[in-house]
PDB file of N, CA and C in Angstrom:
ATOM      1  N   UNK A   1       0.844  -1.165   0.000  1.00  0.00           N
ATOM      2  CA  UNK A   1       0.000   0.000   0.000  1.00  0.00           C
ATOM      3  C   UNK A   1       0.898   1.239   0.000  1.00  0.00           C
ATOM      4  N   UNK A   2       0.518   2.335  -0.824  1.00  0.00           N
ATOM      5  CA  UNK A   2       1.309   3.334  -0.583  1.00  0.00           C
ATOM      6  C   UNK A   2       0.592   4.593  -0.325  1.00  0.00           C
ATOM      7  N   UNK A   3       1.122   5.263   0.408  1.00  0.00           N
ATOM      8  CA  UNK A   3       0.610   6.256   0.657  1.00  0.00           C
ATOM      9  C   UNK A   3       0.703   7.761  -0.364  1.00  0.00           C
ATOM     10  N   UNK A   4      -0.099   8.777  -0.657  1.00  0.00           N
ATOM     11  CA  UNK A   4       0.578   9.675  -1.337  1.00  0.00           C
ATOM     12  C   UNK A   4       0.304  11.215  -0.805  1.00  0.00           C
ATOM     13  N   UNK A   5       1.492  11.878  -0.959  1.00  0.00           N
ATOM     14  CA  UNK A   5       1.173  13.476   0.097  1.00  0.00           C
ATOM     15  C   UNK A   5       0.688  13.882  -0.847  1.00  0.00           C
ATOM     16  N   UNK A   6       0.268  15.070  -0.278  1.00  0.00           N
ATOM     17  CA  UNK A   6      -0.807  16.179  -1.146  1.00  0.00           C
ATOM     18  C   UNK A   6       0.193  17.169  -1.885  1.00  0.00           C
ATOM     19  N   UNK A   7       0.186  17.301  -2.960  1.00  0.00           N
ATOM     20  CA  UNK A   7       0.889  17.482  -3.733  1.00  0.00           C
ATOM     21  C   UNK A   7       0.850  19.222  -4.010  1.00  0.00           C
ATOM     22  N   UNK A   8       1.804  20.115  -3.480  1.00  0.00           N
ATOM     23  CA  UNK A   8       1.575  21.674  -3.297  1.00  0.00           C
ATOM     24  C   UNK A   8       1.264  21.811  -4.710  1.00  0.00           C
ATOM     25  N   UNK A   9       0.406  22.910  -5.253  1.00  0.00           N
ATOM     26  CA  UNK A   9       0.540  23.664  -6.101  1.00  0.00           C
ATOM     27  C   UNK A   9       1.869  24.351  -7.081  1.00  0.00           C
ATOM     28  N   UNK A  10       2.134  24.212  -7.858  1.00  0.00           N
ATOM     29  CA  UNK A  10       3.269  25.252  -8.215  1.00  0.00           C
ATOM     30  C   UNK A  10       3.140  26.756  -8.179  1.00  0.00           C
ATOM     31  N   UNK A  11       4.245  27.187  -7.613  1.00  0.00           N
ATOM     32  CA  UNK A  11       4.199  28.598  -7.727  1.00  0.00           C
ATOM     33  C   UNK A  11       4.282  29.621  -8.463  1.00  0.00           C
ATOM     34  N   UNK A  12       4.066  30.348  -8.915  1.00  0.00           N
ATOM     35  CA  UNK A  12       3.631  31.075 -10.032  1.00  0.00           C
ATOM     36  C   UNK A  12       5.700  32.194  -9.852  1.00  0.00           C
ATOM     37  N   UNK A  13       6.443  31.949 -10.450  1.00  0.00           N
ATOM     38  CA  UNK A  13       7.516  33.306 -10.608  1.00  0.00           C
ATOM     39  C   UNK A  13       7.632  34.272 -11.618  1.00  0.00           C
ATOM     40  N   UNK A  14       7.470  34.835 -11.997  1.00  0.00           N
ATOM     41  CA  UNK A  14       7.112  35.781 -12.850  1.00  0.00           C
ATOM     42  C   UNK A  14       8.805  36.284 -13.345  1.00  0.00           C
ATOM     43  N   UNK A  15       8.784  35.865 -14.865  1.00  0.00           N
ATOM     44  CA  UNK A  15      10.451  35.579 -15.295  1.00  0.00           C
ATOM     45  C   UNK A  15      11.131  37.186 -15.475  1.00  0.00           C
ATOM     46  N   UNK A  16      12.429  37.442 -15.333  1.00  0.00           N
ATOM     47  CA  UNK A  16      12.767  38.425 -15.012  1.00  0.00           C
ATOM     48  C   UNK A  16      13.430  38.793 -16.922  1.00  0.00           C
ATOM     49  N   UNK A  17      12.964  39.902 -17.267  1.00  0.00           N
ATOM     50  CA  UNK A  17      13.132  39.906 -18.905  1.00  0.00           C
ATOM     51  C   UNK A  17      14.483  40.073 -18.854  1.00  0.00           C
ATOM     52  N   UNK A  18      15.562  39.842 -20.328  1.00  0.00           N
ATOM     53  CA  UNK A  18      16.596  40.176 -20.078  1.00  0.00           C
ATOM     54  C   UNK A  18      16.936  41.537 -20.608  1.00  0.00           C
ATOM     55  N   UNK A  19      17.779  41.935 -19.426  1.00  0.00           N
ATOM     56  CA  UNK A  19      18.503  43.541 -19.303  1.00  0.00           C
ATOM     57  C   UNK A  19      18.537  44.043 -20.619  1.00  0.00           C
ATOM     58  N   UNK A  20      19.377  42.800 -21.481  1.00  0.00           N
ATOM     59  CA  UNK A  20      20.074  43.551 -22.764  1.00  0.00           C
ATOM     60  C   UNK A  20      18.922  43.568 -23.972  1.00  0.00           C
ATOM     61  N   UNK A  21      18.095  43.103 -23.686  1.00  0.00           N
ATOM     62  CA  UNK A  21      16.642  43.305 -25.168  1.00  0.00           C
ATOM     63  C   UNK A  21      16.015  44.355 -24.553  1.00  0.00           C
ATOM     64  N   UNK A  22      15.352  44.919 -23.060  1.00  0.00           N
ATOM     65  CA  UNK A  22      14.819  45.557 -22.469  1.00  0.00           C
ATOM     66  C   UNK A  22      15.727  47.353 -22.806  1.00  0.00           C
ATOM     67  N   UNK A  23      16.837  47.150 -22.713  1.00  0.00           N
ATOM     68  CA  UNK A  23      17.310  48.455 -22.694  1.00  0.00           C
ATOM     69  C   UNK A  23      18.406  47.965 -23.966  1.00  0.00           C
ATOM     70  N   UNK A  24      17.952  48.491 -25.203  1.00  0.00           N
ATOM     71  CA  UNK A  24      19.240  48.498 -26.405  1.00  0.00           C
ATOM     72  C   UNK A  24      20.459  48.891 -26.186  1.00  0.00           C
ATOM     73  N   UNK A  25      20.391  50.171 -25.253  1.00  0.00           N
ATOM     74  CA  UNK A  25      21.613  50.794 -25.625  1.00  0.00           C
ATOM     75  C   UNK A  25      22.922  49.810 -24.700  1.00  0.00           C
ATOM     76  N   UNK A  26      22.474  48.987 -24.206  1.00  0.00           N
ATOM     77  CA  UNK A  26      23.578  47.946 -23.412  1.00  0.00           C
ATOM     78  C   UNK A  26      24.438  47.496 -24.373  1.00  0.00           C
ATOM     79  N   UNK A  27      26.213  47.404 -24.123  1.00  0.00           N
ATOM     80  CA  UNK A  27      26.371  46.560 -25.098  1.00  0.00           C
ATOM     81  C   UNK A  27      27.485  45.688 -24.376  1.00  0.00           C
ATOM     82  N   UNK A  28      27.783  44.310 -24.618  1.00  0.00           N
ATOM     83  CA  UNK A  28      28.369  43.345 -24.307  1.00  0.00           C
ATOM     84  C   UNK A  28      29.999  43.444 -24.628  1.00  0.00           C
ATOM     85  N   UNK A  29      30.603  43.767 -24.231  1.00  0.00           N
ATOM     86  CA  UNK A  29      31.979  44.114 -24.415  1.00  0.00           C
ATOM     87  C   UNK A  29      33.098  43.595 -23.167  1.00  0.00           C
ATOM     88  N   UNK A  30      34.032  42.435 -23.521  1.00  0.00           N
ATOM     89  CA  UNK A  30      35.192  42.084 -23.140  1.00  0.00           C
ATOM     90  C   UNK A  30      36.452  42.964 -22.490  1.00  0.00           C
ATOM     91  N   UNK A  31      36.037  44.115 -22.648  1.00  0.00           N
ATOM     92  CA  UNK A  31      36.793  44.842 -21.918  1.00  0.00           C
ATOM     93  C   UNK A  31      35.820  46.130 -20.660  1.00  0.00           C
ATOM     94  N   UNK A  32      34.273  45.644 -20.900  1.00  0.00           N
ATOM     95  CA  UNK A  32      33.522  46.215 -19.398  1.00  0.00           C
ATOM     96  C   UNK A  32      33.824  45.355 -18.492  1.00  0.00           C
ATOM     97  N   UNK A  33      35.385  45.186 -17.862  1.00  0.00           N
ATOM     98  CA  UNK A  33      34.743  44.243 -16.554  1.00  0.00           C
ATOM     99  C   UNK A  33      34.301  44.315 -15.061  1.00  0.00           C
ATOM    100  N   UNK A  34      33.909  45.442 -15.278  1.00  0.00           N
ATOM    101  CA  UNK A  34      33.082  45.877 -14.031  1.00  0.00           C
ATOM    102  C   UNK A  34      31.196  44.973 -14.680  1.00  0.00           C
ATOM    103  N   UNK A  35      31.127  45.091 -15.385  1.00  0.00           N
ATOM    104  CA  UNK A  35      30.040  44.919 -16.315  1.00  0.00           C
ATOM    105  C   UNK A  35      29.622  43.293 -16.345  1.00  0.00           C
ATOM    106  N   UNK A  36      30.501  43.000 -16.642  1.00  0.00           N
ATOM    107  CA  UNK A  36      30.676  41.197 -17.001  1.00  0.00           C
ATOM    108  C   UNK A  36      30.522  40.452 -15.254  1.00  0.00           C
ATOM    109  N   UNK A  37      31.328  41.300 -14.583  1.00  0.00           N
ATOM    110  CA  UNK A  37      31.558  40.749 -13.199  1.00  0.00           C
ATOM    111  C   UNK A  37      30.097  40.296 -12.499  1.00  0.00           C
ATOM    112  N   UNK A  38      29.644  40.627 -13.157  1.00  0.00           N
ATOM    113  CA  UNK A  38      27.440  40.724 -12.075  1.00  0.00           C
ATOM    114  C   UNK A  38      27.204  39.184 -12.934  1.00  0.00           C
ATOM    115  N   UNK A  39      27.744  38.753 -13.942  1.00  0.00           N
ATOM    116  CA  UNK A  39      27.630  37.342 -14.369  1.00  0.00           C
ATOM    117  C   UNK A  39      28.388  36.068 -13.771  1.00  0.00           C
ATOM    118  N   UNK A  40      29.209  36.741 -12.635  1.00  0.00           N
ATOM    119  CA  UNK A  40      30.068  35.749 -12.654  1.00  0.00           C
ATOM    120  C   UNK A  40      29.889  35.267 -11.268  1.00  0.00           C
ATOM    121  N   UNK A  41      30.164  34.367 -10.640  1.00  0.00           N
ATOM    122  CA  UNK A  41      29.887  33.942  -8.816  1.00  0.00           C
ATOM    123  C   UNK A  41      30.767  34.051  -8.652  1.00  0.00           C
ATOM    124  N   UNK A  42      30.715  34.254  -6.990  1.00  0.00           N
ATOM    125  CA  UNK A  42      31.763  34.051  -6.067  1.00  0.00           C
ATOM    126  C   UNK A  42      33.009  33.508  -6.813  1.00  0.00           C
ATOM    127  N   UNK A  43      32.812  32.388  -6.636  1.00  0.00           N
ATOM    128  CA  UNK A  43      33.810  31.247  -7.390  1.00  0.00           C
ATOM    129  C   UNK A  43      34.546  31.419  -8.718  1.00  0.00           C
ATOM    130  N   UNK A  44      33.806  32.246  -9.318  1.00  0.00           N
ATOM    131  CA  UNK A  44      34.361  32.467 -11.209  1.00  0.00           C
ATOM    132  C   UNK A  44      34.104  31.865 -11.728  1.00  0.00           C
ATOM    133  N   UNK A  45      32.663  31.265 -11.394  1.00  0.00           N
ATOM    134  CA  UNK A  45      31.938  30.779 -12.615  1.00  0.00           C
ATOM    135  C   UNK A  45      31.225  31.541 -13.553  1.00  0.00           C
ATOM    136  N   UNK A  46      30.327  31.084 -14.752  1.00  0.00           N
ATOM    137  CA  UNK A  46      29.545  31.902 -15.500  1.00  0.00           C
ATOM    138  C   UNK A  46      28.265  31.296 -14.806  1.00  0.00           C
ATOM    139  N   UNK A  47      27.496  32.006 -14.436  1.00  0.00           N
ATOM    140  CA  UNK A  47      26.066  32.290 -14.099  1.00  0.00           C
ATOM    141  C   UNK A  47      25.555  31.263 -14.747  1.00  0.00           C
ATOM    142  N   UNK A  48      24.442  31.142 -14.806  1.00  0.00           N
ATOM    143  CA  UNK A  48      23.421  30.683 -15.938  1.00  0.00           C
ATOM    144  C   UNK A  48      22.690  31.574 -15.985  1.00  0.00           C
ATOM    145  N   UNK A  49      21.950  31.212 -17.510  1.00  0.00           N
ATOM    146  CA  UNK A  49      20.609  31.926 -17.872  1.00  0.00           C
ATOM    147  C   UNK A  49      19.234  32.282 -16.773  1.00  0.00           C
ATOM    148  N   UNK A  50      19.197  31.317 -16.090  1.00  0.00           N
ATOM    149  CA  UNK A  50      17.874  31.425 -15.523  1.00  0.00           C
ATOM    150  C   UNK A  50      18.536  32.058 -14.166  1.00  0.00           C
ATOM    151  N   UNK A  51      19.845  32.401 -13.460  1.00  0.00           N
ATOM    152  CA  UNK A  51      19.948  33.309 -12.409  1.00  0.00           C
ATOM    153  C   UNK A  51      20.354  34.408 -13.013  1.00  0.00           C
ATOM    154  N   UNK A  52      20.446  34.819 -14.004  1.00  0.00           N
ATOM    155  CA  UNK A  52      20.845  36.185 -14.623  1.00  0.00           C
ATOM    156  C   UNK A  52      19.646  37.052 -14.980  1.00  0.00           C
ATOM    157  N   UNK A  53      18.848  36.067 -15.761  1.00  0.00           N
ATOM    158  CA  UNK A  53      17.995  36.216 -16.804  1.00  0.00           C
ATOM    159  C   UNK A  53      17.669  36.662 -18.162  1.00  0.00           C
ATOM    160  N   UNK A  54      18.871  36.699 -18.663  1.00  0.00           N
ATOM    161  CA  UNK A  54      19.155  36.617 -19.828  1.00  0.00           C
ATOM    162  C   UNK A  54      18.621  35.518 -20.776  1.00  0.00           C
ATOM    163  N   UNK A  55      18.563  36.249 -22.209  1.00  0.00           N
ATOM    164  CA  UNK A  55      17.584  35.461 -23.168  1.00  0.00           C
ATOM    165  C   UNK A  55      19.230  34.669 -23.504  1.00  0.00           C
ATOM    166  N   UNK A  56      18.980  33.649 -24.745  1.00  0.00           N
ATOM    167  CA  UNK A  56      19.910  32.395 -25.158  1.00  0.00           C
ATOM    168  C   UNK A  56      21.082  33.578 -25.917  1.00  0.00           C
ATOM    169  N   UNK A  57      20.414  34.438 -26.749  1.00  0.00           N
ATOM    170  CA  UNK A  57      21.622  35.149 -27.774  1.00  0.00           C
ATOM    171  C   UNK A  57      22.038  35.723 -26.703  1.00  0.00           C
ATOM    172  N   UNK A  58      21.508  36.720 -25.801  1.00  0.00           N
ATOM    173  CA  UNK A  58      22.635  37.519 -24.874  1.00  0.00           C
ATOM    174  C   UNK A  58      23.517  36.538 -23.958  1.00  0.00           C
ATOM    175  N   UNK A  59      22.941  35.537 -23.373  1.00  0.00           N
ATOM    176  CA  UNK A  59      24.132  34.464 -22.297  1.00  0.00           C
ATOM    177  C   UNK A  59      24.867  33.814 -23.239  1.00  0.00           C
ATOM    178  N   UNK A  60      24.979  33.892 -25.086  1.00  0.00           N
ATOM    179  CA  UNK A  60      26.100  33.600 -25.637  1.00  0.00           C
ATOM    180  C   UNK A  60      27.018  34.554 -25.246  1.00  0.00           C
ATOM    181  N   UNK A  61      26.293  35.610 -25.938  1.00  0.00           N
ATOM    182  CA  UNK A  61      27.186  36.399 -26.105  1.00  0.00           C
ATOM    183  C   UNK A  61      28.192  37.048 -25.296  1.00  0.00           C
ATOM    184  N   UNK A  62      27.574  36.843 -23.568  1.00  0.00           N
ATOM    185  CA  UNK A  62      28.520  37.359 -22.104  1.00  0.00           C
ATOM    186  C   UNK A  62      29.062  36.171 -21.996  1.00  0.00           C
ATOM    187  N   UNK A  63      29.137  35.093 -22.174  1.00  0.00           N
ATOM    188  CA  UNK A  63      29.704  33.852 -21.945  1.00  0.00           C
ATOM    189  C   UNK A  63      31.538  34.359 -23.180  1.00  0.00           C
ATOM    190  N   UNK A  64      30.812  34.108 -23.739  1.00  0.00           N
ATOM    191  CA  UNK A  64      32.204  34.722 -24.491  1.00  0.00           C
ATOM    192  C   UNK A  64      32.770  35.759 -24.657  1.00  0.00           C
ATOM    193  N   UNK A  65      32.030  37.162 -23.563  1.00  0.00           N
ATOM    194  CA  UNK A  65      33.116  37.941 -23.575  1.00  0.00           C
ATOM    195  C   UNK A  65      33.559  37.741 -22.603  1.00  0.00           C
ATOM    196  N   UNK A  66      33.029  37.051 -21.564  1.00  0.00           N
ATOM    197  CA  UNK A  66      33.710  36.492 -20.625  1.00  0.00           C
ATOM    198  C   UNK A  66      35.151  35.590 -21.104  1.00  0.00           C
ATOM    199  N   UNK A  67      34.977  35.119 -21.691  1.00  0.00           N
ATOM    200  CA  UNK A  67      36.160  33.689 -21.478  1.00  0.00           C
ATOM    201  C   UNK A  67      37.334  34.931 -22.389  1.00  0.00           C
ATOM    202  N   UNK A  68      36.919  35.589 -22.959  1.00  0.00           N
ATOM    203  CA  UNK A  68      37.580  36.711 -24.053  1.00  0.00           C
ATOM    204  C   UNK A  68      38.631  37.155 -22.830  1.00  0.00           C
ATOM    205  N   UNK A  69      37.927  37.774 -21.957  1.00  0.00           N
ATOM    206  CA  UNK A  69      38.377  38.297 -20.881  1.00  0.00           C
ATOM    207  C   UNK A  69      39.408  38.195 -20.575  1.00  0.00           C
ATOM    208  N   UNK A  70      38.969  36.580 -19.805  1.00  0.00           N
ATOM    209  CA  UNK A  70      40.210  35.598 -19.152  1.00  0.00           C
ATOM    210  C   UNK A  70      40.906  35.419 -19.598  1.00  0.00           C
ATOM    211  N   UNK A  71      41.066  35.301 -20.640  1.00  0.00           N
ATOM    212  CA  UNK A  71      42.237  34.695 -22.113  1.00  0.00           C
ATOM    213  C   UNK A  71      43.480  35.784 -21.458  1.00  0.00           C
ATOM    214  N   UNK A  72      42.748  37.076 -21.842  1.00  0.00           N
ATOM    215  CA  UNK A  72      43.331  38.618 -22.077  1.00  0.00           C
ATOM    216  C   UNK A  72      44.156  38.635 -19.931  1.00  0.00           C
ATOM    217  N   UNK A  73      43.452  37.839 -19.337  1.00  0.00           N
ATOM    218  CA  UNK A  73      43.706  38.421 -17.698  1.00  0.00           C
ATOM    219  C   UNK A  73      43.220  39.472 -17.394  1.00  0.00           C
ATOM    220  N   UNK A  74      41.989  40.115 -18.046  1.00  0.00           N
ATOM    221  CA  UNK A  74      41.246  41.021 -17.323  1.00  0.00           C
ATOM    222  C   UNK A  74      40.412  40.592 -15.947  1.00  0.00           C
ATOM    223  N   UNK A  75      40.205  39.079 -16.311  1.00  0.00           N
ATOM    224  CA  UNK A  75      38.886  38.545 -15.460  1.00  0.00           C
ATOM    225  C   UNK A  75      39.968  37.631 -15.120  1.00  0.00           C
ATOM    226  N   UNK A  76      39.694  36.774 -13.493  1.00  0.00           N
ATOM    227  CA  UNK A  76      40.105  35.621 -13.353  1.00  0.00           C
ATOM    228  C   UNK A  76      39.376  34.251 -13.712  1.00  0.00           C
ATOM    229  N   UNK A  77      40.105  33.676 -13.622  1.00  0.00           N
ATOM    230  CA  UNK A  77      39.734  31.795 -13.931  1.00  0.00           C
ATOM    231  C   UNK A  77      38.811  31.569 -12.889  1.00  0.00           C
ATOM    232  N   UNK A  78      39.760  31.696 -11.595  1.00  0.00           N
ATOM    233  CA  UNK A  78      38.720  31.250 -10.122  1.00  0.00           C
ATOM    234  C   UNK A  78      39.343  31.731  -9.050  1.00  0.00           C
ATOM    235  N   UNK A  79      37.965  32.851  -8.507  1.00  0.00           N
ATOM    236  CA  UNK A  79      38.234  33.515  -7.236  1.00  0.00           C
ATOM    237  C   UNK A  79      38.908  32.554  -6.247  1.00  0.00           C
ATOM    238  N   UNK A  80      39.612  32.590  -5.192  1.00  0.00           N
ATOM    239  CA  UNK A  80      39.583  32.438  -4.245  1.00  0.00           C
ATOM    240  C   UNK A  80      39.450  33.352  -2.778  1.00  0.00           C
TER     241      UNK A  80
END
């Protein structure tokens, strides 16, 4: 016999649009790294899409000015 819990509702989050379609005049550049840095964690990772909220073309496109970055040593590999 099994028992089954009551199963919550899902919650409704209301998706956060991304920055760079919302306001044009943004632009993605390998040498803002004050700019790039709000993508990156603690650690020096790249974010993802869904904690940024960025659409697929813009988290290409910071993903690789990111790594652009690092190449260059503007950005690090991994905080410590």
């Amino acid at each position: 016999m099994t028992y089954r819990s009551k199963e919550k509702p899902a919650m409704y989050v209301p998706r956060k649009g991304c920055r760079f379609c919302i306001d044009k005049d943004l632009t993605i550049d390998y040498k803002d790294v004050k700019g790039l840095q709000k993508f990156i964690s603690n650690y020096g990772r790249i974010e993802s899409r869904k904690r940024t909220g960025n659409c697929v073309k813009h988290q290409r496109k910071v993903a690789l000015a990111i790594k652009r970055a690092r190449i260059l040593a503007l950005l690090p590999y991994v905080n410590k």
